[in-house]
N, C-alpha and C. Protein backbone atom coordinates (compact mmCIF):
# COMPACT_ATOMS: atom_id res chain seq x y z
N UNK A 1 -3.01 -11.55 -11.10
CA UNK A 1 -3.51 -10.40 -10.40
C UNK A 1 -4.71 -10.80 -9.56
N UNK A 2 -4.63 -10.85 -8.22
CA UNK A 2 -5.83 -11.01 -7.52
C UNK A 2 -6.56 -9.94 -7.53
N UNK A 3 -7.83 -10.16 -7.35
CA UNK A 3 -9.00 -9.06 -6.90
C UNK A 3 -10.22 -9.52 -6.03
N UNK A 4 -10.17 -8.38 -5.13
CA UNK A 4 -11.13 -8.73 -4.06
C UNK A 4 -12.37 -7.81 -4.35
N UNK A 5 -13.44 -8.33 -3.67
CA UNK A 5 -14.74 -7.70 -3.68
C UNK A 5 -15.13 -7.23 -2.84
N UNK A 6 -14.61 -6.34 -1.74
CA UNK A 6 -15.34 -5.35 -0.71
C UNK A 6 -14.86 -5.83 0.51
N UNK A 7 -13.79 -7.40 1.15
CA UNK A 7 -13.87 -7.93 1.94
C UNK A 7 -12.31 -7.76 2.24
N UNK A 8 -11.43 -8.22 2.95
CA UNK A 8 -10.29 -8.60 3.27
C UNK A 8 -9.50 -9.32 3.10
N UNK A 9 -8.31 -9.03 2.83
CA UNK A 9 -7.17 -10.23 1.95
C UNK A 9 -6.09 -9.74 2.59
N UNK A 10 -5.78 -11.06 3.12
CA UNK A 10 -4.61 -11.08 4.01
C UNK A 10 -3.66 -11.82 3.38
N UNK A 11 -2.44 -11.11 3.49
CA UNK A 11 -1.33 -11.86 2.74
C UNK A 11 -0.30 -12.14 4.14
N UNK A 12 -0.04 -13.74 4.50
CA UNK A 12 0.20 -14.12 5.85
C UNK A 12 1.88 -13.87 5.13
N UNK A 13 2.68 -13.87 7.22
CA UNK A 13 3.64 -14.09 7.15
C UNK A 13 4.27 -15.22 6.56
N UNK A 14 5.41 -15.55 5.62
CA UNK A 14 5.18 -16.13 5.32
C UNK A 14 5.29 -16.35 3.38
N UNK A 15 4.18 -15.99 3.36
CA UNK A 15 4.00 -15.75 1.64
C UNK A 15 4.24 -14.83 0.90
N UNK A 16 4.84 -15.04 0.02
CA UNK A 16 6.07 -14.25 -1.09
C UNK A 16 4.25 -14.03 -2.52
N UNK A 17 4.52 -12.85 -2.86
CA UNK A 17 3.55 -12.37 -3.64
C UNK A 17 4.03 -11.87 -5.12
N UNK A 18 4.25 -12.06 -5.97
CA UNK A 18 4.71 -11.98 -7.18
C UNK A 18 4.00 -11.52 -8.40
N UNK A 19 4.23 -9.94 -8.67
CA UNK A 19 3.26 -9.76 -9.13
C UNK A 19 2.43 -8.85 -9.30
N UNK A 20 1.51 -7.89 -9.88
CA UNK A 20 0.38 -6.30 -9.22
C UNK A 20 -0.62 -6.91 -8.89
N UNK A 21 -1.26 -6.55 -7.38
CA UNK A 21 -1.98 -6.75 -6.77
C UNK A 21 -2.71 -5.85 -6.59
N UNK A 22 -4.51 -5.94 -6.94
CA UNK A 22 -5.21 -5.33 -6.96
C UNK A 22 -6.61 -5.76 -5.86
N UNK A 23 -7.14 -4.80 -5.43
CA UNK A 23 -7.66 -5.25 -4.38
C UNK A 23 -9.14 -4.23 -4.35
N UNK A 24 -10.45 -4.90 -4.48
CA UNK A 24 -11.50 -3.67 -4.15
C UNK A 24 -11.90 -3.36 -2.49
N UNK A 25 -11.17 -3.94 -1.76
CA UNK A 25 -11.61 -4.09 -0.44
C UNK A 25 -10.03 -3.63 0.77
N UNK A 26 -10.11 -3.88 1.69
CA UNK A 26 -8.59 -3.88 2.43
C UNK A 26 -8.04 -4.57 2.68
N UNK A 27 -6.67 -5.13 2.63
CA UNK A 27 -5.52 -5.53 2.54
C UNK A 27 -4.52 -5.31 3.76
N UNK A 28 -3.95 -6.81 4.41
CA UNK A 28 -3.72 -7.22 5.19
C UNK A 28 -2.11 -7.83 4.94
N UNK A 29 -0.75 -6.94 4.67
CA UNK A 29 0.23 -7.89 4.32
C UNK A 29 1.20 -7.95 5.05
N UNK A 30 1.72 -9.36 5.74
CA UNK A 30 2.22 -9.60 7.03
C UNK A 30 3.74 -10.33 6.07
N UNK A 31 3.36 -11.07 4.68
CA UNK A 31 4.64 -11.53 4.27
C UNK A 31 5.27 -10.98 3.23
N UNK A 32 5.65 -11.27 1.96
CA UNK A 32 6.63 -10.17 1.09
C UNK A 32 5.28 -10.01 -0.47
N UNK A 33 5.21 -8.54 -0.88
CA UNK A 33 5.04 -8.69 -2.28
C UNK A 33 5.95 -7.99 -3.09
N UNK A 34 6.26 -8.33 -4.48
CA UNK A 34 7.06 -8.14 -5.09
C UNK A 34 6.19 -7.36 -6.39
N UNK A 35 5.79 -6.77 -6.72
CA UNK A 35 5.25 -5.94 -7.46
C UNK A 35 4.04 -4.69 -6.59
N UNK A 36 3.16 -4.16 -8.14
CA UNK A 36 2.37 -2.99 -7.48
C UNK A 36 1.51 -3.45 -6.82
N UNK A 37 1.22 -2.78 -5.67
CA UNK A 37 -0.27 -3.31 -4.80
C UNK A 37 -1.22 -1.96 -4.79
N UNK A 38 -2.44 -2.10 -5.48
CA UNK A 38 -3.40 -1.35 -4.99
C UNK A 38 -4.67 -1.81 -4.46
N UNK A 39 -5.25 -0.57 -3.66
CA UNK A 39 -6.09 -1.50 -2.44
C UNK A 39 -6.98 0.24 -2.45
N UNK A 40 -8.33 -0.17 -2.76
CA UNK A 40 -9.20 0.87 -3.14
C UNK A 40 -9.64 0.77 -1.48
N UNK A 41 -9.56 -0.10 -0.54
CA UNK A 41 -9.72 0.48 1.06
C UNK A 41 -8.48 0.85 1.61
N UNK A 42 -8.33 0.12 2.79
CA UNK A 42 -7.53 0.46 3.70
C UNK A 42 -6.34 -0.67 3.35
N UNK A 43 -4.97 -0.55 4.10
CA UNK A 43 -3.71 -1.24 3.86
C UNK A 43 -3.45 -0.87 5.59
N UNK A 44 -3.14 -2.31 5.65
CA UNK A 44 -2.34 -2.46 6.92
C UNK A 44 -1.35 -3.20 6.44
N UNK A 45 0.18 -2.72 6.84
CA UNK A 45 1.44 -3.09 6.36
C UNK A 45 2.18 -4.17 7.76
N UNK A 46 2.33 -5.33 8.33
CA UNK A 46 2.72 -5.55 9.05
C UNK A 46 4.25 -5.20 9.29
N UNK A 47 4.58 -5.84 10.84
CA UNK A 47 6.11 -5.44 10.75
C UNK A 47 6.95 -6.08 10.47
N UNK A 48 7.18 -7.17 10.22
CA UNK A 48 7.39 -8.33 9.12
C UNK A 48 7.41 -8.31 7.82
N UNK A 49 6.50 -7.80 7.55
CA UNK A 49 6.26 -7.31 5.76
C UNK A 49 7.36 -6.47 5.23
N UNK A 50 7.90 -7.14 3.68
CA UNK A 50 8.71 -6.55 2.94
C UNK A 50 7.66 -6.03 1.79
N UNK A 51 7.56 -5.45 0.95
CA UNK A 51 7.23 -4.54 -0.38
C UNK A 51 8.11 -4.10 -1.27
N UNK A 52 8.15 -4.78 -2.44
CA UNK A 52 9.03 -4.34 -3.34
C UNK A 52 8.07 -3.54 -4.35
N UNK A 53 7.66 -2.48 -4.10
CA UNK A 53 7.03 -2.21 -5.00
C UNK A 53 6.22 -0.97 -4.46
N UNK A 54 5.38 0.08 -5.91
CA UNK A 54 4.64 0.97 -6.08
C UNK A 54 3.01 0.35 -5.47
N UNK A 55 2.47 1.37 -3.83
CA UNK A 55 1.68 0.93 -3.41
C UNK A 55 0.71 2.52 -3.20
N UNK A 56 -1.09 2.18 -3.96
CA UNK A 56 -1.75 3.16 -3.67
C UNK A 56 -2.89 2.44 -2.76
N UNK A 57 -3.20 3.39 -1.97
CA UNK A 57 -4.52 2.76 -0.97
C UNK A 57 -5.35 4.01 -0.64
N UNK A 58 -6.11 3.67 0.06
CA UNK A 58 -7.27 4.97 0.87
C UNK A 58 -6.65 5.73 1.71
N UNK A 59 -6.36 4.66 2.89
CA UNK A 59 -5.76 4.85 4.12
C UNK A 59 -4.61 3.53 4.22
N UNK A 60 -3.57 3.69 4.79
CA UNK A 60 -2.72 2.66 5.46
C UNK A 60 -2.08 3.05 6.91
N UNK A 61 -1.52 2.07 7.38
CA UNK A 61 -0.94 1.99 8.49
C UNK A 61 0.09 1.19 7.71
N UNK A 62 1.21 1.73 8.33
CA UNK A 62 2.54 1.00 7.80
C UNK A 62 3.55 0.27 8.99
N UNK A 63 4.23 -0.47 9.13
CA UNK A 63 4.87 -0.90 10.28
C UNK A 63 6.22 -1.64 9.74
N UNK A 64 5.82 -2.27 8.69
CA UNK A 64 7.01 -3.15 7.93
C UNK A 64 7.48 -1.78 6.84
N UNK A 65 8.55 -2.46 5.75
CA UNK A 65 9.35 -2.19 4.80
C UNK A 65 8.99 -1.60 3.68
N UNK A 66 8.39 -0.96 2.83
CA UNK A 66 7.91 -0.34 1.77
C UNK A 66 9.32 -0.03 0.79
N UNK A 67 9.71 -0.52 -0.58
CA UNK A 67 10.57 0.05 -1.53
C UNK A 67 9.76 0.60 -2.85
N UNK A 68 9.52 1.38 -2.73
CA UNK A 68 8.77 2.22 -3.56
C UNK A 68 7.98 3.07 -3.64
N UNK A 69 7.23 3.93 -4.11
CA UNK A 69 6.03 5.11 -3.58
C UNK A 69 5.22 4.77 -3.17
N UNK A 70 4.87 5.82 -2.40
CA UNK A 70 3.44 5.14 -1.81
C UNK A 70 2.46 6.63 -2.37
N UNK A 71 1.45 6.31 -2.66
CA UNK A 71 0.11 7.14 -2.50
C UNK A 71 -1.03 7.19 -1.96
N UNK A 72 -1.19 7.94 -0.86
CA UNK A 72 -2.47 7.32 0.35
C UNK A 72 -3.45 8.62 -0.09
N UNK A 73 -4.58 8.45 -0.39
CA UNK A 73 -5.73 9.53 -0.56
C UNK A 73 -6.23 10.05 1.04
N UNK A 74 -5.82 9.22 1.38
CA UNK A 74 -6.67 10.08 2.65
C UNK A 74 -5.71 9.96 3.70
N UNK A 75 -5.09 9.24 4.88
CA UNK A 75 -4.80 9.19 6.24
C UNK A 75 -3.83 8.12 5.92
N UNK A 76 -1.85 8.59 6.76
CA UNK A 76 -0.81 7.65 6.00
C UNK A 76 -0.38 7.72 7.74
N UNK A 77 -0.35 6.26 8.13
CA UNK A 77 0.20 6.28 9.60
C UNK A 77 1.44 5.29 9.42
N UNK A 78 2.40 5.86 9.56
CA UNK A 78 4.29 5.32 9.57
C UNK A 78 4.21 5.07 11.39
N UNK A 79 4.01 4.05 11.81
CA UNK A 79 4.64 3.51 12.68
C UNK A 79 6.16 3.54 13.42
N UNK A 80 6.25 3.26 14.22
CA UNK A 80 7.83 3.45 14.99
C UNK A 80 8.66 2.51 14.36
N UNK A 81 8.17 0.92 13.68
CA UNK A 81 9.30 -0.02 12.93
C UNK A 81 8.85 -0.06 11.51
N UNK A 82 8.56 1.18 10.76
CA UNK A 82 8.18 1.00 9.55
C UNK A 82 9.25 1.98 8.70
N UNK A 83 9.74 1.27 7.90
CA UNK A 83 10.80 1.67 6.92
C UNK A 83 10.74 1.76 5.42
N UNK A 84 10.60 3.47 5.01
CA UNK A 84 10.03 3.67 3.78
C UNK A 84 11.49 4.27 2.59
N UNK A 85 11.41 3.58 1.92
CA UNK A 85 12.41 4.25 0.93
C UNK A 85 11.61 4.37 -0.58
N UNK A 86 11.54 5.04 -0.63
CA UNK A 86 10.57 6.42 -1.83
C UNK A 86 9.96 7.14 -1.28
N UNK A 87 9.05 7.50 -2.34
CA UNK A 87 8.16 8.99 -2.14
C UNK A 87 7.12 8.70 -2.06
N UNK A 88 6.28 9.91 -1.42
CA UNK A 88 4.93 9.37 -0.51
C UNK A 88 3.91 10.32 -0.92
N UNK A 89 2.95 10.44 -1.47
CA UNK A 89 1.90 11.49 -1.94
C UNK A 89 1.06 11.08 -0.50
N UNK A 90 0.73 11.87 0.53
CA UNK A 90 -0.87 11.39 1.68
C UNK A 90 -1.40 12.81 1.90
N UNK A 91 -2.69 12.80 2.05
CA UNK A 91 -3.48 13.46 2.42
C UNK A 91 -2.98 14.31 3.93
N UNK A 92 -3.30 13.23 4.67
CA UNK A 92 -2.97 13.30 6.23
C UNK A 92 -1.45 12.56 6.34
N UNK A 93 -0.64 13.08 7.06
CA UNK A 93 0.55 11.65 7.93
C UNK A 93 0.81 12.20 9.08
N UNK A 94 1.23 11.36 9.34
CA UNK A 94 1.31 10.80 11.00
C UNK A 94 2.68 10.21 10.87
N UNK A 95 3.65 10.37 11.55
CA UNK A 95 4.74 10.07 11.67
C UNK A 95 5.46 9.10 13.37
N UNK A 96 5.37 8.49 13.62
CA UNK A 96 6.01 7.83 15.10
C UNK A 96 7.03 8.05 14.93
N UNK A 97 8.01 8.39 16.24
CA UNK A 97 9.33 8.52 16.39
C UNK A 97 9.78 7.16 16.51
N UNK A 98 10.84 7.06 15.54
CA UNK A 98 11.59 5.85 15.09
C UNK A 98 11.48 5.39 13.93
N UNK A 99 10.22 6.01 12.91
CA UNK A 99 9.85 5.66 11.18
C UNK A 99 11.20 6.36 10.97
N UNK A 100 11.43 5.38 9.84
CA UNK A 100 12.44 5.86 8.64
C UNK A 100 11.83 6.10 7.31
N UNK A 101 12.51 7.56 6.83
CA UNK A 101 11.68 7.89 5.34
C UNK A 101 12.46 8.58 4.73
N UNK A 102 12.97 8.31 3.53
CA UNK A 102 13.92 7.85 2.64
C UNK A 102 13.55 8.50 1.52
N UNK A 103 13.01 9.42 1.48
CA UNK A 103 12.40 10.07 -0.23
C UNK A 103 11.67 11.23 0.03
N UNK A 104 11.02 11.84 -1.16
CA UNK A 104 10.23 13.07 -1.06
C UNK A 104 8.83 13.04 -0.34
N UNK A 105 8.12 13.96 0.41
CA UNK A 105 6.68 13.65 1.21
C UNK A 105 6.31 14.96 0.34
N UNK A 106 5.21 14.37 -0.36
CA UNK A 106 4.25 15.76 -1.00
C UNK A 106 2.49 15.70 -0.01
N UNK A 107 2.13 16.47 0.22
CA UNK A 107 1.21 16.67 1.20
C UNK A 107 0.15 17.54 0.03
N UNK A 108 -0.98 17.22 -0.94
CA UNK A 108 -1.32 18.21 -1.61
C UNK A 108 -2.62 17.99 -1.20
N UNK A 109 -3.07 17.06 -1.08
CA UNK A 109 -4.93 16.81 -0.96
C UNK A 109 -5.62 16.50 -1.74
N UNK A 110 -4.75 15.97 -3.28
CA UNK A 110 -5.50 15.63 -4.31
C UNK A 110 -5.95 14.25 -4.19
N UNK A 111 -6.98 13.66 -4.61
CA UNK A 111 -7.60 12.36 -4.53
C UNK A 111 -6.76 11.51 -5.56
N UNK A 112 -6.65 10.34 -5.12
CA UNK A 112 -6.06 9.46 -5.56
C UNK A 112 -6.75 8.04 -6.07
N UNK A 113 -7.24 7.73 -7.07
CA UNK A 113 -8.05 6.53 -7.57
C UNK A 113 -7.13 5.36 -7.85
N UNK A 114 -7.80 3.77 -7.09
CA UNK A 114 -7.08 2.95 -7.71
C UNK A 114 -7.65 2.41 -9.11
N UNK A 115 -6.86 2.46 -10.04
CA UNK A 115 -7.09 2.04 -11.53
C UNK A 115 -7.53 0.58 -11.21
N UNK A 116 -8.80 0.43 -11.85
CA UNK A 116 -9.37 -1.06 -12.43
C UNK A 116 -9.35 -1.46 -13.78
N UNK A 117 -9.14 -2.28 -13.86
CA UNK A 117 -9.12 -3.25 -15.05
C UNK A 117 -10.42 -3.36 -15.89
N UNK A 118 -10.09 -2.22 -17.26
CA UNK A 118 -11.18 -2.42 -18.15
C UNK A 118 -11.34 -3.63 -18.96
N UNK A 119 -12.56 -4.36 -19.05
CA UNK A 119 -12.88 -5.23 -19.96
C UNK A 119 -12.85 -5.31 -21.08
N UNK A 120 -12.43 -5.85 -22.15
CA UNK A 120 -12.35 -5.67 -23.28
C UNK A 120 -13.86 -6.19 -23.54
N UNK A 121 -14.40 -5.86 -24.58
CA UNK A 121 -15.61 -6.07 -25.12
C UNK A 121 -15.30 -7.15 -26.78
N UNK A 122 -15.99 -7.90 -26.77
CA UNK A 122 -15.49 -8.65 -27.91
C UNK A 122 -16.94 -8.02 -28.54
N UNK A 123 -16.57 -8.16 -29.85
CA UNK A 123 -17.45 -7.71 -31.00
C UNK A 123 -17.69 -8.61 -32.34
């Protein structure tokens, strides 16, 4: 599980991701991940990018492939070559003519937290 600290992580075209990906900063994925990605900033989805997987963020821009839910707390922009199959909890969306979307859109306004990893405390 990677984790970032406030900065940017780019996952290049290219690289296959295996795995839940956790992120305190925004997220940049141009090649494939294969598990959950959460990203407590922003998500930019390239158009190249595949996603196999359950993805929560702040805000995203989507352009590539998404297979699984998405949950955006605030502002969800589907691009003209971005192709979503599941369901989508966003605040805001934005739709381009030519997105494909493949599942339920709930629009409620509830905030959405990405879960961090509690420490165990040894005793």
């Amino acid at each position: 599980m990677a984790k970032n600290q406030g900065s940017e992580t780019i996952i290049a075209h290219g690289v296959r991701v295996e795995g839940d990906f956790v992120s305190d900063g925004d997220v940049v994925i141009e090649g494939e991940v294969a598990g959950n990605v959460q990203a407590a900033g922003d998500l930019r989805i390239g158009d190249q990018a595949k996603i196999h997987a359950d993805v929560i963020a702040r805000n995203a821009v989507v352009s590539g492939e998404i297979r699984g839910n998405l949950q955006v707390s605030e502002k969800l922009e589907l691009l003209a070559s971005s192709r979503m199959i599941g369901d989508i909890v966003a605040s805001i969306l934005s739709v381009a003519s030519g997105a494909q979307i493949n599942g339920k859109i709930t629009m409620d306004g509830r905030e959405i937290k990405v879960k961090k990893e509690e420490k165990e405390s040894e005793d």
